[in-house]
N, C-alpha and C. Protein backbone atom coordinates (compact mmCIF):
# COMPACT_ATOMS: atom_id res chain seq x y z
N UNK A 1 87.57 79.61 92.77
CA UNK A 1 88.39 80.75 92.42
C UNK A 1 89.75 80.61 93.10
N UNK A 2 90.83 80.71 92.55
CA UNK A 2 92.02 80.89 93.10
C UNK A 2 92.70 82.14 93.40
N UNK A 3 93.65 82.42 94.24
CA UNK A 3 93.88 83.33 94.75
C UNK A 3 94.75 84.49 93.39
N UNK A 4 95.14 83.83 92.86
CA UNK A 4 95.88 84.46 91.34
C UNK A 4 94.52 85.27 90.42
N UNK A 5 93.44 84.35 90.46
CA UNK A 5 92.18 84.82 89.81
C UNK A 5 91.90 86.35 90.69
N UNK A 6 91.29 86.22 91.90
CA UNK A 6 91.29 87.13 92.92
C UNK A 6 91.59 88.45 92.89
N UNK A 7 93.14 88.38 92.58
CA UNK A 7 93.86 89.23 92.84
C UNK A 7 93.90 90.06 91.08
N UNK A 8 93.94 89.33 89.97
CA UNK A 8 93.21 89.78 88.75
C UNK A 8 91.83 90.26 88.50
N UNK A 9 90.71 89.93 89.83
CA UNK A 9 89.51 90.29 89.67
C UNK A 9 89.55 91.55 90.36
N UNK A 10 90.54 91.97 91.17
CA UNK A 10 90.24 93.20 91.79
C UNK A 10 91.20 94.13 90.97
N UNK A 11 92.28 93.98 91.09
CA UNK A 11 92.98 94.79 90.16
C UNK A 11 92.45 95.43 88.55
N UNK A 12 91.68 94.56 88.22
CA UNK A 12 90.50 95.01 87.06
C UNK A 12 89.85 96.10 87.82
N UNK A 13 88.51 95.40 89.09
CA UNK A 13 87.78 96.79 89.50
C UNK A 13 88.37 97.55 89.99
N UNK A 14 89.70 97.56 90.54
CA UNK A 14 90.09 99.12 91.08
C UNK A 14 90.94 99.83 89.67
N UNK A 15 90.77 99.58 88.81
CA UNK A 15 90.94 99.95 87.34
C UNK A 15 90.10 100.71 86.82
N UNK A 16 89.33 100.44 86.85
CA UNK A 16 87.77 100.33 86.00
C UNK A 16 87.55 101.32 86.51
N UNK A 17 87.03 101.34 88.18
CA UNK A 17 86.67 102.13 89.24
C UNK A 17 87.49 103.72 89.27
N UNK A 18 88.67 103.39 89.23
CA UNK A 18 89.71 104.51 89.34
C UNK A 18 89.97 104.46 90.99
N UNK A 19 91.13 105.08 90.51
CA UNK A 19 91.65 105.08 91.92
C UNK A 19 92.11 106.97 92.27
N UNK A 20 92.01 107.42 93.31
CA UNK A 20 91.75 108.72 93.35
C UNK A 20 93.07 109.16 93.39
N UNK A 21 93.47 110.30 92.94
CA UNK A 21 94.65 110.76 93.04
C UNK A 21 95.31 111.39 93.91
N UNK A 22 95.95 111.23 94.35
CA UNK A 22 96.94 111.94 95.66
C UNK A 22 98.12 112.77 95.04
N UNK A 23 98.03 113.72 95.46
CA UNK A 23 97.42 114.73 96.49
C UNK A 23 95.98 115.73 96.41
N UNK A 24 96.26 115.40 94.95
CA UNK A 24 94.70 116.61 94.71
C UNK A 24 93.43 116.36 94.62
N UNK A 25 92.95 114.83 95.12
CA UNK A 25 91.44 114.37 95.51
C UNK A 25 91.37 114.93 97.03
N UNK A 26 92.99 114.77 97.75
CA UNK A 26 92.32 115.15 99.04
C UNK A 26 92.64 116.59 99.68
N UNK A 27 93.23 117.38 98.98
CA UNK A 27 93.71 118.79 99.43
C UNK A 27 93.53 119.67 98.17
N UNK A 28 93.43 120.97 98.46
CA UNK A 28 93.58 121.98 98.06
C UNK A 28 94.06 123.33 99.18
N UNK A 29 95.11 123.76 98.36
CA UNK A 29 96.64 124.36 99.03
C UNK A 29 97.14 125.36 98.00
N UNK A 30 96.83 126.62 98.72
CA UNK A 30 97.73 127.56 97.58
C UNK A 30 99.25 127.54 97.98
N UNK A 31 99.68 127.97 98.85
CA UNK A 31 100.68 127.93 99.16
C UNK A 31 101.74 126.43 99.29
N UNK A 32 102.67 126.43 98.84
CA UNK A 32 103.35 125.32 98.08
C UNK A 32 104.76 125.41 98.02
N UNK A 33 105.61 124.77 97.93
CA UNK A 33 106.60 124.17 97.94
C UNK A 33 106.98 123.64 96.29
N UNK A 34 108.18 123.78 95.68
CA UNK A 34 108.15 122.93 94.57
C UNK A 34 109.33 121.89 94.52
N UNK A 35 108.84 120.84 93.90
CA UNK A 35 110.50 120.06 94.31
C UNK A 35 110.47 119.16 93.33
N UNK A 36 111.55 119.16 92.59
CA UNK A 36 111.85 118.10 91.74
C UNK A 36 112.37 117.22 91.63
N UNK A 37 111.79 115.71 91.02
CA UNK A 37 112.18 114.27 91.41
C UNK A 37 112.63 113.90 90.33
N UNK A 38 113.52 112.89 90.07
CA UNK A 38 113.90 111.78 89.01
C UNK A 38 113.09 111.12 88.09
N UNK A 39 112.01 111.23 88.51
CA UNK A 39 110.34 110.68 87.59
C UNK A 39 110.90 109.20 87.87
N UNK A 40 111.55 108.55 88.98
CA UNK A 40 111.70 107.44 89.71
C UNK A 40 110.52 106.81 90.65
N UNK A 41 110.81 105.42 90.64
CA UNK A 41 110.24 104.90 91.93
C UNK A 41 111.09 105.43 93.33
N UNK A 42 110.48 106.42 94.38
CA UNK A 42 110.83 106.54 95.85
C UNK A 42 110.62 105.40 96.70
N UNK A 43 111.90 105.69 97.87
CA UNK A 43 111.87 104.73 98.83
C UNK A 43 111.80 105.44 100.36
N UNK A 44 111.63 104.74 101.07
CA UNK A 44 112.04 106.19 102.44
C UNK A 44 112.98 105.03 102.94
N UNK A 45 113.88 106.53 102.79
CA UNK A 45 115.29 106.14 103.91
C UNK A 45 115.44 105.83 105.50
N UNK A 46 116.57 106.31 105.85
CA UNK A 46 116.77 106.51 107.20
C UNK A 46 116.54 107.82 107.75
N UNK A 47 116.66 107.60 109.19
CA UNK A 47 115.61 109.07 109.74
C UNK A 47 116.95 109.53 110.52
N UNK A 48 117.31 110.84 110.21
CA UNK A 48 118.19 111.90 110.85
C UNK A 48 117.76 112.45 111.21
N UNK A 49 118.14 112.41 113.02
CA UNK A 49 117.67 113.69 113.24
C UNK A 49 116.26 115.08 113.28
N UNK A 50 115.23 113.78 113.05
CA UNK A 50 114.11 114.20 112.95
C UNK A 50 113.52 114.56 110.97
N UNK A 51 114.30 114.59 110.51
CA UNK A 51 114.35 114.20 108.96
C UNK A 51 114.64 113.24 108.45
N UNK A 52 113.94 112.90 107.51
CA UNK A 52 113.65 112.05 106.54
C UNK A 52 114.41 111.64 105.08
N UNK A 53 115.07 110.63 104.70
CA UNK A 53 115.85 110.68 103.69
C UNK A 53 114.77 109.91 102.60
N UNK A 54 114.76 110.74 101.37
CA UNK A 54 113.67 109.57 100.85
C UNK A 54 114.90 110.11 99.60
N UNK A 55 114.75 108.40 99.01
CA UNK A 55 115.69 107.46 97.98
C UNK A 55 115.43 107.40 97.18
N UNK A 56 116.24 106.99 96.07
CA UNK A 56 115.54 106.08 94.38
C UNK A 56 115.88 104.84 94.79
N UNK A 57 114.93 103.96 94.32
CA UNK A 57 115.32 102.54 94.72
C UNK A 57 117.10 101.95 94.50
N UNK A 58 117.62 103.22 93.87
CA UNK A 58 119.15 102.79 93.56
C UNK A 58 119.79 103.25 94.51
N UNK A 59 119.66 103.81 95.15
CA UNK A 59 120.02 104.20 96.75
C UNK A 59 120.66 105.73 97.10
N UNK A 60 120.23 106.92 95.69
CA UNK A 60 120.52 107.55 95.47
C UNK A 60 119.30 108.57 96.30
N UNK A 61 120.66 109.85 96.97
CA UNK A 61 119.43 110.65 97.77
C UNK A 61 119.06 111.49 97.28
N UNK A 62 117.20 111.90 97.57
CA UNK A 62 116.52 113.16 96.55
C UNK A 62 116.06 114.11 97.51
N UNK A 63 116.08 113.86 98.36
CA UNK A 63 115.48 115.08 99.09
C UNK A 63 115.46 114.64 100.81
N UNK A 64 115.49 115.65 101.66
CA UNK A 64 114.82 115.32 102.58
C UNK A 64 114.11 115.87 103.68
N UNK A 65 113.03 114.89 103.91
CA UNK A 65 112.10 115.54 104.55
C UNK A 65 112.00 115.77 105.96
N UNK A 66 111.49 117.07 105.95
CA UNK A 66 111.30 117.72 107.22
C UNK A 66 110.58 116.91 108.58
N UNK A 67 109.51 116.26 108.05
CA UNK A 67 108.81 115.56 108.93
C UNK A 67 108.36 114.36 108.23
N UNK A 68 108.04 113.53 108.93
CA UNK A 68 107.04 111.70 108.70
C UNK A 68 105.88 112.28 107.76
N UNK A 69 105.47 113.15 108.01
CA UNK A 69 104.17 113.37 106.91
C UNK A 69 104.50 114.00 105.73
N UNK A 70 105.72 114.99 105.76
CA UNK A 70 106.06 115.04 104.35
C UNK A 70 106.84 114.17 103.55
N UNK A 71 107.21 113.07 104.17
CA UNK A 71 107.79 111.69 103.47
C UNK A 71 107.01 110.79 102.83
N UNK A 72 105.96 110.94 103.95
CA UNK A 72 104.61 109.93 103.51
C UNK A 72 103.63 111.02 102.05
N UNK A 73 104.18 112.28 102.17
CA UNK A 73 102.94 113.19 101.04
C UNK A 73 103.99 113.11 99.94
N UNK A 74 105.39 112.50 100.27
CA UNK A 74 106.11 112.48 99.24
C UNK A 74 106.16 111.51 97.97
N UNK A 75 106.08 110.67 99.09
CA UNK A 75 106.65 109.24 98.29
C UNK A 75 104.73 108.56 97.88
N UNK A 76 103.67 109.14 98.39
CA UNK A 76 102.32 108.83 98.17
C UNK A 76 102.21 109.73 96.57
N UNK A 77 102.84 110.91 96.80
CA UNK A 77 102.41 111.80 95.34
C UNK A 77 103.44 111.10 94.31
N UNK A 78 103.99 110.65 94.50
CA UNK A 78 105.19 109.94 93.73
C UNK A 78 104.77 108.63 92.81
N UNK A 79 103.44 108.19 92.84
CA UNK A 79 102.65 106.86 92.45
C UNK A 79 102.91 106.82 91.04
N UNK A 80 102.56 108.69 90.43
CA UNK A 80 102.75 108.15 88.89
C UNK A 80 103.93 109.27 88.73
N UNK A 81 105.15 109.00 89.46
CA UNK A 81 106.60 109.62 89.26
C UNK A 81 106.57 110.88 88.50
N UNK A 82 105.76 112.18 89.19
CA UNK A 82 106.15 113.05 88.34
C UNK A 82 107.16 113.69 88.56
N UNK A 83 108.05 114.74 87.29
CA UNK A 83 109.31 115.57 87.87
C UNK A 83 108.84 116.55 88.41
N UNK A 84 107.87 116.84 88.89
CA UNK A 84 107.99 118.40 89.51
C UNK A 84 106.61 117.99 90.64
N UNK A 85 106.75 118.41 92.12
CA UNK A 85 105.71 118.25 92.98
C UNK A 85 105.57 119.15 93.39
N UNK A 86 104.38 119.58 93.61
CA UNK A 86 103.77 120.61 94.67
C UNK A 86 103.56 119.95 96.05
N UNK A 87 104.32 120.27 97.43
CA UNK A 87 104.49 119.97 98.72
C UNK A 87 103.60 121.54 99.74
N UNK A 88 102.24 121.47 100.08
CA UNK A 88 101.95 122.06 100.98
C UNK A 88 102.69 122.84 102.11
N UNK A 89 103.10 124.10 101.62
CA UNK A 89 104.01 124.54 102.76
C UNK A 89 103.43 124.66 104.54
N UNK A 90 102.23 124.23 104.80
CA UNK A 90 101.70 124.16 106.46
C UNK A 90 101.68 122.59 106.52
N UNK A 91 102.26 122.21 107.44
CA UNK A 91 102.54 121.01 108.26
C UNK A 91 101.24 120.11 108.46
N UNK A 92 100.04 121.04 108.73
CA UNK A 92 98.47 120.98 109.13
C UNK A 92 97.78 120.33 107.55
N UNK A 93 98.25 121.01 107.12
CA UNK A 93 97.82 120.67 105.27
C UNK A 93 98.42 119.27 104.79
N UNK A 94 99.65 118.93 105.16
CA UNK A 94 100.50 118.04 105.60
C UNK A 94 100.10 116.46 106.00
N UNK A 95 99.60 117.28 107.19
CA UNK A 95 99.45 115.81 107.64
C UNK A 95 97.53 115.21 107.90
N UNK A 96 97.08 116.53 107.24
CA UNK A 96 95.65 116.29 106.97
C UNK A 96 95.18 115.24 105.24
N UNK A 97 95.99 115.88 104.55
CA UNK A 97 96.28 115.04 103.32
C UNK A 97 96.41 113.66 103.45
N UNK A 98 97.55 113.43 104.44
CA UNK A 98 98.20 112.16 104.61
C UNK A 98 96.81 111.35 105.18
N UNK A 99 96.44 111.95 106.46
CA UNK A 99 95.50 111.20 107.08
C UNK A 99 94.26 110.49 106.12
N UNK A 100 93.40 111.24 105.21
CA UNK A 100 92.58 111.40 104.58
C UNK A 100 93.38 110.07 103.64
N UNK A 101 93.98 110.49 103.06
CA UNK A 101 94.63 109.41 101.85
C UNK A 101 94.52 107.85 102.57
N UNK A 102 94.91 107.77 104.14
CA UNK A 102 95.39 106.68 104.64
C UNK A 102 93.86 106.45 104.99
N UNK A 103 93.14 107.04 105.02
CA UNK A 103 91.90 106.52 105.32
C UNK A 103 91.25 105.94 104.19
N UNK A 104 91.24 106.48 103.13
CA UNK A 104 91.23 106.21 101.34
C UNK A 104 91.48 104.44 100.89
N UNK A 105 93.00 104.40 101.78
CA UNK A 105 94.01 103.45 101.39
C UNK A 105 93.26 102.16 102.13
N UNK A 106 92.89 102.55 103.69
CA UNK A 106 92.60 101.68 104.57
C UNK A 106 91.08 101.40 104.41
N UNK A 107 90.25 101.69 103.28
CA UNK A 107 88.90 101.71 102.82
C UNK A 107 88.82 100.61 101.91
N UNK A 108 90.08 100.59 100.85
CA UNK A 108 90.10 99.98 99.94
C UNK A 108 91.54 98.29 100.97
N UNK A 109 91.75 98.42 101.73
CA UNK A 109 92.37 96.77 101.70
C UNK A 109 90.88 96.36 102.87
N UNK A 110 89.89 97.31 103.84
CA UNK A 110 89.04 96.24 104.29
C UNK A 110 88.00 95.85 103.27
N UNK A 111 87.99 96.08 102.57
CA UNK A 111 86.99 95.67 100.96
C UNK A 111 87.70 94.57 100.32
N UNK A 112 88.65 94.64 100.75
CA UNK A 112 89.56 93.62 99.85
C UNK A 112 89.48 92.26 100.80
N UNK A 113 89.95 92.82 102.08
CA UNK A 113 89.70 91.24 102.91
C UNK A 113 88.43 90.43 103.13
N UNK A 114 87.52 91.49 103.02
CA UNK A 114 86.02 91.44 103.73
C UNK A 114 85.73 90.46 102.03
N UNK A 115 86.04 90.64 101.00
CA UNK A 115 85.87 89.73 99.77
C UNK A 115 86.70 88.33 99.94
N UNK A 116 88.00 89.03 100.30
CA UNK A 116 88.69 87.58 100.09
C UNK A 116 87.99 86.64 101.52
N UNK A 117 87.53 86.72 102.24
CA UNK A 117 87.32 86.02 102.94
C UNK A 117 85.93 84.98 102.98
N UNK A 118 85.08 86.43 101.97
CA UNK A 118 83.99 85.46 101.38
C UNK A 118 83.91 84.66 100.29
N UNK A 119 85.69 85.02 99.11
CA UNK A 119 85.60 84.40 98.25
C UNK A 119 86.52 82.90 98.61
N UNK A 120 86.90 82.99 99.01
CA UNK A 120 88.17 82.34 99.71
C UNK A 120 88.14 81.87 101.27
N UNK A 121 87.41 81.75 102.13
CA UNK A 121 87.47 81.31 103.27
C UNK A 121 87.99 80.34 103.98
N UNK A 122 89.06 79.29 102.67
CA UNK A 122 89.90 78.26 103.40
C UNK A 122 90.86 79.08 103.10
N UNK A 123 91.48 79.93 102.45
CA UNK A 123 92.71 80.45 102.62
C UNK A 123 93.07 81.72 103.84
N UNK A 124 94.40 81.59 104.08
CA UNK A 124 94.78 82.38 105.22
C UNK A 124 96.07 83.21 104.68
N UNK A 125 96.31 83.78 103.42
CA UNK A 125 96.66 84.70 102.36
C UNK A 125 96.54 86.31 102.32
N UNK A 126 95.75 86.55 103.34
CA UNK A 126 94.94 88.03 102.95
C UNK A 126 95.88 89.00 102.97
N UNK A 127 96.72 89.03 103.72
CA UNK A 127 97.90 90.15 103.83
C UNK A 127 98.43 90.30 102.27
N UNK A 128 99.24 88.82 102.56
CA UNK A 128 99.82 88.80 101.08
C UNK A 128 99.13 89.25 99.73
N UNK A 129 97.75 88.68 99.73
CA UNK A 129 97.22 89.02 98.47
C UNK A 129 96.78 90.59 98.37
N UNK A 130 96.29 91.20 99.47
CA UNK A 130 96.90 92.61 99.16
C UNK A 130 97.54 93.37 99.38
N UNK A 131 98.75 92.58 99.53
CA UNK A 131 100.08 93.43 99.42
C UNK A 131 100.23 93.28 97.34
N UNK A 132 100.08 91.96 97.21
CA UNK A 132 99.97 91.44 95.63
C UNK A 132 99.42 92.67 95.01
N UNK A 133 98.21 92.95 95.44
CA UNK A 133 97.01 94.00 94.58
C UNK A 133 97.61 95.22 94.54
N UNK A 134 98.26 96.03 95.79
CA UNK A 134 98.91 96.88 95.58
C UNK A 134 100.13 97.33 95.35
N UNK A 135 100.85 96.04 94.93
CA UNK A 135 101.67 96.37 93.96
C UNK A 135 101.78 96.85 92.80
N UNK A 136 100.44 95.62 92.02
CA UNK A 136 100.20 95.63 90.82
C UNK A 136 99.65 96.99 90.73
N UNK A 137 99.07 97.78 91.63
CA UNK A 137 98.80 98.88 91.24
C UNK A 137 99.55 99.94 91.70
N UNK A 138 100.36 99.94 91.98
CA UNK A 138 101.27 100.77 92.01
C UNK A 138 100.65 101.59 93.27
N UNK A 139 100.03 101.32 94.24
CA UNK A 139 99.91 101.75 95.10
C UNK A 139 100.81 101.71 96.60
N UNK A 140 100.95 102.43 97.75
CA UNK A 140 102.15 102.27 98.95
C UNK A 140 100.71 103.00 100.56
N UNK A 141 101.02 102.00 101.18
CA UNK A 141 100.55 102.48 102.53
C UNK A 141 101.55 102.16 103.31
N UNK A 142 102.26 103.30 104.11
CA UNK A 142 103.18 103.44 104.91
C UNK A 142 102.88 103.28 106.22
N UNK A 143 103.50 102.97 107.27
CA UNK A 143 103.10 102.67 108.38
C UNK A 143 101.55 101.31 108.46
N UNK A 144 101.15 101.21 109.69
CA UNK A 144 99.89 99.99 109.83
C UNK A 144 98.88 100.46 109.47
N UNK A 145 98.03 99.88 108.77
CA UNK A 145 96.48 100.37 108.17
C UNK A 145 95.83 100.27 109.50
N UNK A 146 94.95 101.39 109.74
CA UNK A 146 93.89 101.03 110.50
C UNK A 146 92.72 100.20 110.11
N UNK A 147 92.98 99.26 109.92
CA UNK A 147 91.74 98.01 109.96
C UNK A 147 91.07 97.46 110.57
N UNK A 148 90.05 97.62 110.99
CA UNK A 148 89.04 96.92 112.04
C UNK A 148 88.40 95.68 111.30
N UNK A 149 88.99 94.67 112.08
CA UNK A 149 88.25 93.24 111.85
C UNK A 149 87.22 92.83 112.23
């Protein structure tokens, strides 16, 4: 198997499988925030001042955020670019979402190494190939995965 195969064999099962949606697999939040986006790919900017500039990949500014976790609940709800988001107005809701998702995120790349390593054990690729996988799926983990090797 080659690493091109690999990376087509998983991107199928996390297809197939589904992949859960963020924000509303892991929260429920009446109270809300509404904010409207470009139906763009987001980037996160530079940090002012304790806020957050998050971008269109054209370097154009859309908003910015109050804190690291509403950047990360931003640009995570942003996967399938909708114009209009619902943002959790408690900080707690915030950054409980985030956590949960990153645990989600960090579930699905040790499944990914823990394969590539049995499918693949002369290669030393693993980062790369799922960084590869989550591209293709349009997926983003911000900051370091907690991964235990």
């Amino acid at each position: 198997m080659s690493e091109k195969e690999f990376i087509s064999g998983w991107t199928s099962r996390l297809s197939s499988e589904g992949i859960k949606s963020f924000p509303y697999d892991f929260i429920k939040f009446d109270e809300h925030k509404e904010l409207r986006l470009p139906g763009k790919t987001l980037v996160l900017g530079e940090e002012f001042f304790g806020n957050y500039e998050i971008l269109t990949v054209d370097g154009i500014s859309v908003f910015h955020a109050e804190s690291y976790n509403q950047a990360k609940f931003i640009l995570y709800s942003n996967r399938n670019r909708p114009e209009i988001m619902h943002i959790p107005a408690a900080e707690n809701d915030l950054k409980s979402a985030v956590s949960e998702y990153e645990e989600y995120l960090d579930s699905i790349i040790r499944k990914i190494e823990s394969d590539y390593k049995d499918s693949l054990p002369d290669e030393k690729n693993s980062n790369e190939v799922v960084n590869e996988i989550f591209r293709v799926m349009n997926l983003l983990r911000l900051g370091s995965p907690k991964v235990v090797r």
